[in-house]
Structures are given as structure tokens and as C-alpha cells.
PDB file of N, CA and C in Angstrom:
ATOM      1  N   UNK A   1       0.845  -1.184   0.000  1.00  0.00           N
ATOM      2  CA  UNK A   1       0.000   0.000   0.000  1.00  0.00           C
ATOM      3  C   UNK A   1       0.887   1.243   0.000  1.00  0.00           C
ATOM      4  N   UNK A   2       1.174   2.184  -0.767  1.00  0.00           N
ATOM      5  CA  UNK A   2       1.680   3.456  -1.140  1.00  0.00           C
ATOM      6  C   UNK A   2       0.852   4.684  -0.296  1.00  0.00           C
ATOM      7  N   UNK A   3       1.538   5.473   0.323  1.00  0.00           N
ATOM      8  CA  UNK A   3       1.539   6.411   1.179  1.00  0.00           C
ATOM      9  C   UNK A   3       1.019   7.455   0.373  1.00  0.00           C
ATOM     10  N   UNK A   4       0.016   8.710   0.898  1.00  0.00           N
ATOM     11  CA  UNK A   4      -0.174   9.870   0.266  1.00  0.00           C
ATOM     12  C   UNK A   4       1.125  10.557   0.042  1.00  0.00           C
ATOM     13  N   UNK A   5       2.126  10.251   0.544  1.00  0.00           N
ATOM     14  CA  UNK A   5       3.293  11.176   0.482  1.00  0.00           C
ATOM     15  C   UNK A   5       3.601  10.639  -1.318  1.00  0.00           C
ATOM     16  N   UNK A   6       3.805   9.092  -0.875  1.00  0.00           N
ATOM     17  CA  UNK A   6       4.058   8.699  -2.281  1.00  0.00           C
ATOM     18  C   UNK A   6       3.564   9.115  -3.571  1.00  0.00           C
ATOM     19  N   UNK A   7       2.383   8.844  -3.651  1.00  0.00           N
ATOM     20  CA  UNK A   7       1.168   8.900  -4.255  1.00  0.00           C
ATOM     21  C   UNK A   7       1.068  10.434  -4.978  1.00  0.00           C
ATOM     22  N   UNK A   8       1.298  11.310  -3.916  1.00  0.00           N
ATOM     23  CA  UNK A   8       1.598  12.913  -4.658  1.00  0.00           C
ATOM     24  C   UNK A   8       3.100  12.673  -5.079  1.00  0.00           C
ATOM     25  N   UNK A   9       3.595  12.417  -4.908  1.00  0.00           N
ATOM     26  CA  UNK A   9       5.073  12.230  -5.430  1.00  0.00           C
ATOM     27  C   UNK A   9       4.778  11.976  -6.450  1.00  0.00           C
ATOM     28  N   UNK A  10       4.018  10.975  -7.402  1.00  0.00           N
ATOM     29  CA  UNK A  10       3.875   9.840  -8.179  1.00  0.00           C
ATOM     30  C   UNK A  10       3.184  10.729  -9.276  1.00  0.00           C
ATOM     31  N   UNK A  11       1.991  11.706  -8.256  1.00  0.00           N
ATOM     32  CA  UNK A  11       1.134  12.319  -9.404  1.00  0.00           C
ATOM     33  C   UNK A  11       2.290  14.024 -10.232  1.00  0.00           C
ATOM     34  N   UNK A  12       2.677  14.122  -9.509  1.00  0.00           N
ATOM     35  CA  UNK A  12       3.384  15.431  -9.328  1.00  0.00           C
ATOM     36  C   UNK A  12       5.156  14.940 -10.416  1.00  0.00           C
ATOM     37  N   UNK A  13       5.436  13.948 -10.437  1.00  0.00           N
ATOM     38  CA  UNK A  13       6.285  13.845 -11.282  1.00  0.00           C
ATOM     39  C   UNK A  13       5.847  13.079 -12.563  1.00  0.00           C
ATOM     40  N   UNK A  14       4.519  12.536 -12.576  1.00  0.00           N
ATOM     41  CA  UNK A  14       4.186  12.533 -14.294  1.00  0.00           C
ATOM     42  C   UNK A  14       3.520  13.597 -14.956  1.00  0.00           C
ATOM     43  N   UNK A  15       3.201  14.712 -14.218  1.00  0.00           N
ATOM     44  CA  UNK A  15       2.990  16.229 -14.634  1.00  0.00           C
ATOM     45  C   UNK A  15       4.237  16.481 -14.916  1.00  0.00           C
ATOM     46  N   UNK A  16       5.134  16.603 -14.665  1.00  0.00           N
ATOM     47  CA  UNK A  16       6.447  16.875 -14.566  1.00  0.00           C
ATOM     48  C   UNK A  16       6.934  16.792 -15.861  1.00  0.00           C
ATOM     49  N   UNK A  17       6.689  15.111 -15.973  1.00  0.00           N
ATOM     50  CA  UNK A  17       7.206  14.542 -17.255  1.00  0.00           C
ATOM     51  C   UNK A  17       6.235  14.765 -18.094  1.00  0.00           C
ATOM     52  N   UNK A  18       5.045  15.424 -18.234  1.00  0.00           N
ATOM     53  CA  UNK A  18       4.687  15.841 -19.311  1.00  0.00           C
ATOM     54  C   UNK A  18       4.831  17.562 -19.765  1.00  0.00           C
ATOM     55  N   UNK A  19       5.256  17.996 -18.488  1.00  0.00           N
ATOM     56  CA  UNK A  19       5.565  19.780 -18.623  1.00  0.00           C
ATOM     57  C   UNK A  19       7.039  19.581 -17.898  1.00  0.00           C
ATOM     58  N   UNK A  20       8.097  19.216 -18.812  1.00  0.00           N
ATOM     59  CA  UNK A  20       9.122  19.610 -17.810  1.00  0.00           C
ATOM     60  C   UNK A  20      10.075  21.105 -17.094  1.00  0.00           C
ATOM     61  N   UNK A  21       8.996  21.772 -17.830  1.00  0.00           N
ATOM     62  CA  UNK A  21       9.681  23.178 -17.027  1.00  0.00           C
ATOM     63  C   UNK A  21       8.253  23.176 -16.002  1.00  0.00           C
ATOM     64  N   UNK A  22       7.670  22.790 -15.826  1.00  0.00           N
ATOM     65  CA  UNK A  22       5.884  23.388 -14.701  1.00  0.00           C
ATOM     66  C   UNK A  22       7.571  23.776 -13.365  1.00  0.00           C
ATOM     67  N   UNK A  23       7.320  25.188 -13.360  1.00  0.00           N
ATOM     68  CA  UNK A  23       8.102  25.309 -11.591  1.00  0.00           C
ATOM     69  C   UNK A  23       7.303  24.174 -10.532  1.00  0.00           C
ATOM     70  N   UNK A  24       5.594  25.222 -10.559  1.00  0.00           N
ATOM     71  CA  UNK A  24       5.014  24.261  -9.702  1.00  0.00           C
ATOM     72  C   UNK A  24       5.301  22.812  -8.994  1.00  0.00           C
ATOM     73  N   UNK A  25       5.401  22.139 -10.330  1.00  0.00           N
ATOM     74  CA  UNK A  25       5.646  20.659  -9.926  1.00  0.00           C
ATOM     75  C   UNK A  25       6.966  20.654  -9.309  1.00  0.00           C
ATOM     76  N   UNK A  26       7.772  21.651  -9.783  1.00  0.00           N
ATOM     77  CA  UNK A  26       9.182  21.156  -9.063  1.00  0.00           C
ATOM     78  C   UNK A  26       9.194  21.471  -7.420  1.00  0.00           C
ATOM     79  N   UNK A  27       8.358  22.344  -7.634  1.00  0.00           N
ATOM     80  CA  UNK A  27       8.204  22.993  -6.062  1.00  0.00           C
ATOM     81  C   UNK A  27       7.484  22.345  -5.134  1.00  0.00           C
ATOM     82  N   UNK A  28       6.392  21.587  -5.621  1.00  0.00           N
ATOM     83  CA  UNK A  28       5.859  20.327  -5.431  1.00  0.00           C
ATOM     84  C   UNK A  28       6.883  18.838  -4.321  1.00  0.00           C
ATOM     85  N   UNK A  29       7.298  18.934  -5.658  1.00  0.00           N
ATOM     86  CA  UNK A  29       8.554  18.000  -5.320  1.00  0.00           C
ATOM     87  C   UNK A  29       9.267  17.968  -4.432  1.00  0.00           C
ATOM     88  N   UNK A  30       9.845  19.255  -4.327  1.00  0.00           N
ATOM     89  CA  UNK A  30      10.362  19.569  -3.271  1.00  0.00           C
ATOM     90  C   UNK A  30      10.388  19.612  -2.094  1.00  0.00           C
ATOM     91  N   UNK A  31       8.352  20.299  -1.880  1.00  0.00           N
ATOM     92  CA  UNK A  31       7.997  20.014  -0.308  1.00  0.00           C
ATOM     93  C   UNK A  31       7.711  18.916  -0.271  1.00  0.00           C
ATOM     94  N   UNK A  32       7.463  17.920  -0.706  1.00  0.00           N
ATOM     95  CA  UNK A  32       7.792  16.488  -0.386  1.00  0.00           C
ATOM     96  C   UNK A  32       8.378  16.084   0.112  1.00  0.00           C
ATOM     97  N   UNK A  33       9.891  16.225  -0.264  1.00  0.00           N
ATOM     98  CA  UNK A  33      10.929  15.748  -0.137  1.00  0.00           C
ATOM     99  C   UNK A  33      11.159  16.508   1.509  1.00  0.00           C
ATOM    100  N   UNK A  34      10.534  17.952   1.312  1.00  0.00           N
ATOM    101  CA  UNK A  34      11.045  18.788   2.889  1.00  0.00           C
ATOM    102  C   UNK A  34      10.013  18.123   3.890  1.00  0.00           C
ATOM    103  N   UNK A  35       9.443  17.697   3.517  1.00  0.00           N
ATOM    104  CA  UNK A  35       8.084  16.977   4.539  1.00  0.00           C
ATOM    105  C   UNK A  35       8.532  15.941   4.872  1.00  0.00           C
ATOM    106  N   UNK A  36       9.057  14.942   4.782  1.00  0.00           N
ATOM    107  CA  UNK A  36       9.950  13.787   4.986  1.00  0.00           C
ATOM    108  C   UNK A  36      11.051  13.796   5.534  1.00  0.00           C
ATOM    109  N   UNK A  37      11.543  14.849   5.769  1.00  0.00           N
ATOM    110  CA  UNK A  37      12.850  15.316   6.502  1.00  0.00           C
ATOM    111  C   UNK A  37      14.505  14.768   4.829  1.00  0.00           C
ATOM    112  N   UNK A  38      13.653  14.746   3.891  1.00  0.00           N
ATOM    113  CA  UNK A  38      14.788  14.819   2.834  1.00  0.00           C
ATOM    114  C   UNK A  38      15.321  16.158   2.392  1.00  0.00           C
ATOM    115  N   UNK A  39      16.380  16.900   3.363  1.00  0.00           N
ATOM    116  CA  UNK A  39      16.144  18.236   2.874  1.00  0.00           C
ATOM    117  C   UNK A  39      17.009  18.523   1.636  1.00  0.00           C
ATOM    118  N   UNK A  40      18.365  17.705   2.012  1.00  0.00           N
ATOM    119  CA  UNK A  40      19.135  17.902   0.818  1.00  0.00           C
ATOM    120  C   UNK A  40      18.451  17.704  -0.606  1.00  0.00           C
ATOM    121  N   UNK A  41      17.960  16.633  -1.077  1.00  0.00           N
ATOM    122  CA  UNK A  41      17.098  16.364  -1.837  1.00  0.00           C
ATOM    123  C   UNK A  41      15.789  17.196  -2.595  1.00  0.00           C
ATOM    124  N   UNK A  42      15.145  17.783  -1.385  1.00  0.00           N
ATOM    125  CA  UNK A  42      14.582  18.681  -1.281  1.00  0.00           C
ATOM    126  C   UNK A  42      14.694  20.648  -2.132  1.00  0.00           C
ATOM    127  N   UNK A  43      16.532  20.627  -1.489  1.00  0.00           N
ATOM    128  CA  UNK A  43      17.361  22.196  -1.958  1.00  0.00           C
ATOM    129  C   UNK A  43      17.639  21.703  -2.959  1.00  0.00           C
ATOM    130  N   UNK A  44      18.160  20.575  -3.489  1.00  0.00           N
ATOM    131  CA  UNK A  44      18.156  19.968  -5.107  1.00  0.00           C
ATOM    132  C   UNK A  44      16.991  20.585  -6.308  1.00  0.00           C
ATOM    133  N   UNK A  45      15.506  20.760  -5.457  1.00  0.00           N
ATOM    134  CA  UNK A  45      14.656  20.425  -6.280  1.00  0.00           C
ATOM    135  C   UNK A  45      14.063  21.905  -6.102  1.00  0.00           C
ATOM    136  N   UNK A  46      13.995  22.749  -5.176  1.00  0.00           N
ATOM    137  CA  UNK A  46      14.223  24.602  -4.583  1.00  0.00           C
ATOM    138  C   UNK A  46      14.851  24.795  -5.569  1.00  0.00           C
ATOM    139  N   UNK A  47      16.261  24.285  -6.071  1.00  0.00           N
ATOM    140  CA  UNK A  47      17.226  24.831  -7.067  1.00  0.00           C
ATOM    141  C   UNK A  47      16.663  24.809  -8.476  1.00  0.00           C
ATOM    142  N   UNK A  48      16.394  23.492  -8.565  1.00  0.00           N
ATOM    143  CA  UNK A  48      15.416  23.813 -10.178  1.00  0.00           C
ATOM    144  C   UNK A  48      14.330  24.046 -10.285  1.00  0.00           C
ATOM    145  N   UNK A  49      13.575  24.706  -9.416  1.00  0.00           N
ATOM    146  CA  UNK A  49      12.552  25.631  -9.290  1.00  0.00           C
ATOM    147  C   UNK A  49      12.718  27.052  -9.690  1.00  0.00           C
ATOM    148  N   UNK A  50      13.831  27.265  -8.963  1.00  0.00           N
ATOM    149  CA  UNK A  50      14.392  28.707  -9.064  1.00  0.00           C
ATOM    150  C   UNK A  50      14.850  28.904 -10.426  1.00  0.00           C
ATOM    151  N   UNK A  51      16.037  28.097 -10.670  1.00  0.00           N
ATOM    152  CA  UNK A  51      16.522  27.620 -12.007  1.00  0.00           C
ATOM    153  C   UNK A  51      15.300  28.488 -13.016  1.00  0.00           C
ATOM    154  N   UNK A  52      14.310  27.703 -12.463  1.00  0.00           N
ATOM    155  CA  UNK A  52      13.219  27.518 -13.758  1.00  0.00           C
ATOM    156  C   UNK A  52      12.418  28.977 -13.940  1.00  0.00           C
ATOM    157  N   UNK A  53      12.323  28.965 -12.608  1.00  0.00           N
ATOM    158  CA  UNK A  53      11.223  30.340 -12.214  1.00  0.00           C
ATOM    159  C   UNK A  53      11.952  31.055 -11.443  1.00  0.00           C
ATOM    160  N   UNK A  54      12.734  31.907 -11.436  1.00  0.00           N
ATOM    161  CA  UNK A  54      13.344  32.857 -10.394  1.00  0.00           C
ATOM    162  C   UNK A  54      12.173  33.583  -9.702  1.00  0.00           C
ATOM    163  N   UNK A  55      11.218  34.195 -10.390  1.00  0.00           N
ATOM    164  CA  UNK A  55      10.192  34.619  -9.654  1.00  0.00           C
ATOM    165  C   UNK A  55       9.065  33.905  -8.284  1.00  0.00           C
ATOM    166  N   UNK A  56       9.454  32.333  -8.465  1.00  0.00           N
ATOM    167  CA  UNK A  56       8.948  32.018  -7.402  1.00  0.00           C
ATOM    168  C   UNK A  56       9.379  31.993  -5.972  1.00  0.00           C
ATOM    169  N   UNK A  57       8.457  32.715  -5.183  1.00  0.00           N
ATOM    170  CA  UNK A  57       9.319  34.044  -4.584  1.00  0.00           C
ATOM    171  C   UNK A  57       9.726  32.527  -2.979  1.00  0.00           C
ATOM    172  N   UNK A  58       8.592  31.717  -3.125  1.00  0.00           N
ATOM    173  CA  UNK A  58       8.201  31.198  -1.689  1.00  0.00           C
ATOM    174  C   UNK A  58       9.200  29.552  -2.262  1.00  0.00           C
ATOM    175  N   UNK A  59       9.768  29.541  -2.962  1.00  0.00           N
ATOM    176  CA  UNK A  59      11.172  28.352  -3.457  1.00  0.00           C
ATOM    177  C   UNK A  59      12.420  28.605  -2.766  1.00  0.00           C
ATOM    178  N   UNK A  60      12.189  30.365  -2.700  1.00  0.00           N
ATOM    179  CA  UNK A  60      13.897  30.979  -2.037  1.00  0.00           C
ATOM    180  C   UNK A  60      13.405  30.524  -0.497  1.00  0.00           C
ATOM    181  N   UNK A  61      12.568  30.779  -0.047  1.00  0.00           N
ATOM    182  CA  UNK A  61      11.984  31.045   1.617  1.00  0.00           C
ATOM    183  C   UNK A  61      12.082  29.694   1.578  1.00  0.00           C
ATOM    184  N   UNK A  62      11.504  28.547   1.268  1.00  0.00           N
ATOM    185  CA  UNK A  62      11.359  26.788   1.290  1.00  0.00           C
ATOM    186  C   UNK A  62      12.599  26.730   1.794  1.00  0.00           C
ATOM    187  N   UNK A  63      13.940  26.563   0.458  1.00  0.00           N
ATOM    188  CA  UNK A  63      15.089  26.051   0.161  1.00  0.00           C
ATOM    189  C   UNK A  63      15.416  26.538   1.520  1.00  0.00           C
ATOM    190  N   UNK A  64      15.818  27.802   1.896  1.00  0.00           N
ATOM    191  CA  UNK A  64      15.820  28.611   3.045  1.00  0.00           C
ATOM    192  C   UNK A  64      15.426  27.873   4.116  1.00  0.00           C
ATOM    193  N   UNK A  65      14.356  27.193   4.470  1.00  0.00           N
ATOM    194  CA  UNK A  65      13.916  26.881   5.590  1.00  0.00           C
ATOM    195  C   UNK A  65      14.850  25.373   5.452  1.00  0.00           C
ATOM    196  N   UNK A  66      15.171  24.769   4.515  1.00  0.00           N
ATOM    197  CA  UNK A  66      15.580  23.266   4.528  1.00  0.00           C
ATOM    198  C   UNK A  66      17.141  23.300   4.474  1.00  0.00           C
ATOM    199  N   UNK A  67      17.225  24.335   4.280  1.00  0.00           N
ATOM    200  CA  UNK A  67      19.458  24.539   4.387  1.00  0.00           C
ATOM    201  C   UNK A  67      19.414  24.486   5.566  1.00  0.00           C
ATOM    202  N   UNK A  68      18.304  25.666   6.756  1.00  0.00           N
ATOM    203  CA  UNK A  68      18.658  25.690   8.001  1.00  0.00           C
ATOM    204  C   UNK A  68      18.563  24.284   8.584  1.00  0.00           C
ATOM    205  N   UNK A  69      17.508  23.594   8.115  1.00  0.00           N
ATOM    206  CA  UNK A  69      17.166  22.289   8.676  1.00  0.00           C
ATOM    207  C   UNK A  69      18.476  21.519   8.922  1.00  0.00           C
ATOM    208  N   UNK A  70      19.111  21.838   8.022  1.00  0.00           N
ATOM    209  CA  UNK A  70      20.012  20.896   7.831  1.00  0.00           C
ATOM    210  C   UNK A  70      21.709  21.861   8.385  1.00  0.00           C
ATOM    211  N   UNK A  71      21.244  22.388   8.716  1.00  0.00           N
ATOM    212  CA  UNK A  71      22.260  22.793   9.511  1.00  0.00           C
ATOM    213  C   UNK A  71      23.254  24.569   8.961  1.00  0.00           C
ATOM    214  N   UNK A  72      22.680  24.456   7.469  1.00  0.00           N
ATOM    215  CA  UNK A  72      23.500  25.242   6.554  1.00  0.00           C
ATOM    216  C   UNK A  72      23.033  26.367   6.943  1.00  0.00           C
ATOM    217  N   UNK A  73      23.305  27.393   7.961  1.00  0.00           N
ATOM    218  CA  UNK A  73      22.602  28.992   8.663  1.00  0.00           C
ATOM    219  C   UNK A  73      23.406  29.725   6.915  1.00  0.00           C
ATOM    220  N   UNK A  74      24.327  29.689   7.188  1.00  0.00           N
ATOM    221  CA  UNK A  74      24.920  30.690   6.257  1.00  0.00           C
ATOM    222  C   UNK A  74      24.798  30.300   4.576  1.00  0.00           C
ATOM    223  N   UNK A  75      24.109  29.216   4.244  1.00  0.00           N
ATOM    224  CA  UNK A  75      23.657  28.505   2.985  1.00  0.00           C
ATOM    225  C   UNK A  75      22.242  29.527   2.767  1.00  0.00           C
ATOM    226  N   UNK A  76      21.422  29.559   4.347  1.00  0.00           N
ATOM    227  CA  UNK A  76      20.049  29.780   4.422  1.00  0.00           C
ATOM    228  C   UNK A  76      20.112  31.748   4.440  1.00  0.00           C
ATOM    229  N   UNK A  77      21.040  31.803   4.827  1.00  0.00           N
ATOM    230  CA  UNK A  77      20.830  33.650   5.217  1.00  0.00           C
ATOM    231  C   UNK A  77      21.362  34.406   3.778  1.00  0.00           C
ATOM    232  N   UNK A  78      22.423  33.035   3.132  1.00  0.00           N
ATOM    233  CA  UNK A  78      22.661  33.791   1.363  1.00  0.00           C
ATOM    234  C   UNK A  78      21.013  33.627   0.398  1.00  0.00           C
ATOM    235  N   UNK A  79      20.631  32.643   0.643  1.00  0.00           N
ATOM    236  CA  UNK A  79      19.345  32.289  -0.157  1.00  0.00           C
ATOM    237  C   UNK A  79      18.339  32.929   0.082  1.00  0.00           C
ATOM    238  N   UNK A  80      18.552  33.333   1.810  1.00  0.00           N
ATOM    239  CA  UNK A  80      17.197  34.833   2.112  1.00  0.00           C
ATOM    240  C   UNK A  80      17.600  35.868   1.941  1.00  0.00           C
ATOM    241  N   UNK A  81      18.862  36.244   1.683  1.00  0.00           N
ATOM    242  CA  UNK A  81      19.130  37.738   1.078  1.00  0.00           C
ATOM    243  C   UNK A  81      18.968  37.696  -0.764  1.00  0.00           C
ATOM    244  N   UNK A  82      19.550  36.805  -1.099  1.00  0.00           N
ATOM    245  CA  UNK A  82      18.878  36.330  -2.751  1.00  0.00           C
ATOM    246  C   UNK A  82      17.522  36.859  -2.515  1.00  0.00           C
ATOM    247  N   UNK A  83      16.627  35.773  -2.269  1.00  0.00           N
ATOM    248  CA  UNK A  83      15.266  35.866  -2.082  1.00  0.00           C
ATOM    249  C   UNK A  83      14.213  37.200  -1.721  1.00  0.00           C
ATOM    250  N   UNK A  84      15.029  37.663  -0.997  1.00  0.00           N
ATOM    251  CA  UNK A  84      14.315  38.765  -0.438  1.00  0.00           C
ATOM    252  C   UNK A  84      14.692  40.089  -1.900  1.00  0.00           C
ATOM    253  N   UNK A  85      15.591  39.872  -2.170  1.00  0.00           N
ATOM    254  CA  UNK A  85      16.163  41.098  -3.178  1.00  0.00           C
ATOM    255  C   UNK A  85      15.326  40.671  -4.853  1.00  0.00           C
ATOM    256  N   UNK A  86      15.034  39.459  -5.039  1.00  0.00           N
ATOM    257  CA  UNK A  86      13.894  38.672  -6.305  1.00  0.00           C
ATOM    258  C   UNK A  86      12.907  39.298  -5.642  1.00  0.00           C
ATOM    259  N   UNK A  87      12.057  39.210  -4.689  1.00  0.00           N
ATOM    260  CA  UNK A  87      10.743  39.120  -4.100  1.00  0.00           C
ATOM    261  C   UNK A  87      10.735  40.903  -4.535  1.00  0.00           C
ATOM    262  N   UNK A  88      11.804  41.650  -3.773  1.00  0.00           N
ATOM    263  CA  UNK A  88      11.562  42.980  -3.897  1.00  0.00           C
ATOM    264  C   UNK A  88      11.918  43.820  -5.108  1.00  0.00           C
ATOM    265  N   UNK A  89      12.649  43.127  -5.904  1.00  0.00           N
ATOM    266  CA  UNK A  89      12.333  43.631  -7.420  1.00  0.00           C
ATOM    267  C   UNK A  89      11.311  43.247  -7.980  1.00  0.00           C
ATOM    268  N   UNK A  90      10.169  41.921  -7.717  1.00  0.00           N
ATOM    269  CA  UNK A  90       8.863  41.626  -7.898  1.00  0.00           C
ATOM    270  C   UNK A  90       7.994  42.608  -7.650  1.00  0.00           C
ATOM    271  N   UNK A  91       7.851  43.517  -6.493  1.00  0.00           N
ATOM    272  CA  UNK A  91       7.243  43.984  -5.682  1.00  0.00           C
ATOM    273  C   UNK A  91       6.540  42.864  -4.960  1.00  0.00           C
ATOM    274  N   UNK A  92       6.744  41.829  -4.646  1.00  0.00           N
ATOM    275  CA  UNK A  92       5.632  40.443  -3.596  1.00  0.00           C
ATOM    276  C   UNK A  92       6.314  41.425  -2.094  1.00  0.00           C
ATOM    277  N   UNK A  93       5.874  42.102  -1.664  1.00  0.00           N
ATOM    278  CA  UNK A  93       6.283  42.575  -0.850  1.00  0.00           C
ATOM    279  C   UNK A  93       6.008  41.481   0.625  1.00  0.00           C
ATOM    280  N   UNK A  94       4.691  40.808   0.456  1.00  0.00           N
ATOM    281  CA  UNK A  94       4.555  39.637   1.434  1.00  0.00           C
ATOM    282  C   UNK A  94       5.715  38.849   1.400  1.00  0.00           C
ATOM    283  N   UNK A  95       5.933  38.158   0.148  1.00  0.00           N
ATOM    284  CA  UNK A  95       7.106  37.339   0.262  1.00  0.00           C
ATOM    285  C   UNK A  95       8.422  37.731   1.194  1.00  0.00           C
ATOM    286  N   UNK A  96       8.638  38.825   0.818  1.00  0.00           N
ATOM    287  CA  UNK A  96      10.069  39.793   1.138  1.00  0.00           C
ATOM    288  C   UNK A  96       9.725  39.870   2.720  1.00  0.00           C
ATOM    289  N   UNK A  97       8.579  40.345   3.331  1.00  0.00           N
ATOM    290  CA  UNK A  97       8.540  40.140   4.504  1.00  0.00           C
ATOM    291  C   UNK A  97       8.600  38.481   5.437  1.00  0.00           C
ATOM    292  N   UNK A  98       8.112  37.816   4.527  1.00  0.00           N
ATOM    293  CA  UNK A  98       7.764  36.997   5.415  1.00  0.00           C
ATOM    294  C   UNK A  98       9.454  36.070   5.167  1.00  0.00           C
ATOM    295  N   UNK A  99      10.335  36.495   4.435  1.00  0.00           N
ATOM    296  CA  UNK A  99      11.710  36.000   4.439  1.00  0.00           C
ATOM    297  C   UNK A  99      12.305  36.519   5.554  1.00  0.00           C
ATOM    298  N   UNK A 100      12.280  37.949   5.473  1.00  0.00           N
ATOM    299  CA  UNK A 100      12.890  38.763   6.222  1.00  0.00           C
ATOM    300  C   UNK A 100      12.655  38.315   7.767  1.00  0.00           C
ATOM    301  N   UNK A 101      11.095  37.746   8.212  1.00  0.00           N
ATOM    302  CA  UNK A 101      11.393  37.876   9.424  1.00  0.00           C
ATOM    303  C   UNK A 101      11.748  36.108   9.973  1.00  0.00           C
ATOM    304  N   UNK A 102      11.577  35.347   8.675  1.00  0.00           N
ATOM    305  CA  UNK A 102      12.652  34.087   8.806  1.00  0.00           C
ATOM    306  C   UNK A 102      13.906  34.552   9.111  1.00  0.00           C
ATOM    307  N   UNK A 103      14.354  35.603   8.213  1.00  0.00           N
ATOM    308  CA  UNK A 103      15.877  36.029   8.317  1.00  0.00           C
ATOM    309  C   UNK A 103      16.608  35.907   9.795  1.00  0.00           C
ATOM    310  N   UNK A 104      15.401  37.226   9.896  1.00  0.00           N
ATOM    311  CA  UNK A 104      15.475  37.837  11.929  1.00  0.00           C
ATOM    312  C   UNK A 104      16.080  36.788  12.813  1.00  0.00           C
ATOM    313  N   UNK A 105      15.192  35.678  12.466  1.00  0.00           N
ATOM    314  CA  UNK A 105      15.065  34.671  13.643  1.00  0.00           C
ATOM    315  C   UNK A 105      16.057  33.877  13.259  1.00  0.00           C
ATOM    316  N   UNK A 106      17.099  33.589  12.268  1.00  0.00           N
ATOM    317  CA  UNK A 106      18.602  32.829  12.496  1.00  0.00           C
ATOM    318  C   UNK A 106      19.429  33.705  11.988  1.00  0.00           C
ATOM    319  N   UNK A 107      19.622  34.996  12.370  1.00  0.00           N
ATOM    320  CA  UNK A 107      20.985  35.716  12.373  1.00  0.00           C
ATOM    321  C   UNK A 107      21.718  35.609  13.848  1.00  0.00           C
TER     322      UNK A 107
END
């Protein structure tokens, strides 16, 4: 019996393979992988999100949250100053905040 974790995994990478640029799906992918405690795996898949979509503002904040997971502060505080500086040439001004006060809390 295959797990919902799986199962979206399963649905989310044959979208994939039929749109292989969809960010979405990669971003998809990703929190999967961050939901499982796979983070490396996870900033693998943040990366070709970004890669794909620089504008997806909440891939920088993810990756961000799964470097710290994993121990990388100064992996996570380059990717929220990235992030925050995409978000605010976007104008997502939510995004930019809600990095920023991730930021706050591991400097």
C-alpha cells in the first residue's frame, strides 16, 4: 500500500514529465521531499525551481527553511538575502517580509 506522500510524489512527477519546465511541480517535489525530513534532496529540487522560475518568490523562503534544517545557517541567510532582493524587485512585498522575518530569527 503506497503512502499519500508517495502517491503525490507519483502524481506530481508525471505532470512533470509531461511539462518539464511546470516550476510548480518542481516545487511540489520539493515540499515532499522537505516533509519527509529529505532536505538535501529537497534544496536539489528549490534549485530547479528557481533555475526555472526565479520569480517564485516562496522556493527561495522553502530552500531557506531546509538549508537551516540541515544545519547550513549561512547557505540559508545567502538564499534569504537572494530571495528577499527577487521578491523585492517583484514587488511580492509579502514574500520579502515573510523571508525577512525568517531572516530575523537565524541571524
Amino acid at each position: 500500500m503506497s503512502s499519500p506522500t508517495n502517491d503525490r510524489m507519483s502524481q506530481l512527477r508525471n505532470l512533470l514529465d509531461s511539462d518539464p519546465h511546470d516550476a510548480f511541480c518542481m516545487y511540489g517535489i520539493a515540499m515532499e521531499h522537505a516533509k519527509v525530513g529529505s532536505h538535501e534532496e529537497a534544496i536539489a529540487w528549490f534549485d530547479r525551481t528557481i533555475e526555472t522560475d526565479p520569480a517564485y518568490c516562496y522556493a527561495w523562503f522553502q530552500k531557506a527553511k531546509s538549508q537551516e534544517s540541515t544545519g547550513n545557517e549561512a547557505g540559508a541567510i545567502k538564499t534569504l538575502e537572494e530571495g528577499i532582493a527577487q521578491a523585492n524587485t517583484l514587488g511580492d512585498t509579502h514574500a520579502a517580509e515573510e523571508m525577512g522575518g525568517f531572516l530575523q530569527s537565524i541571524v
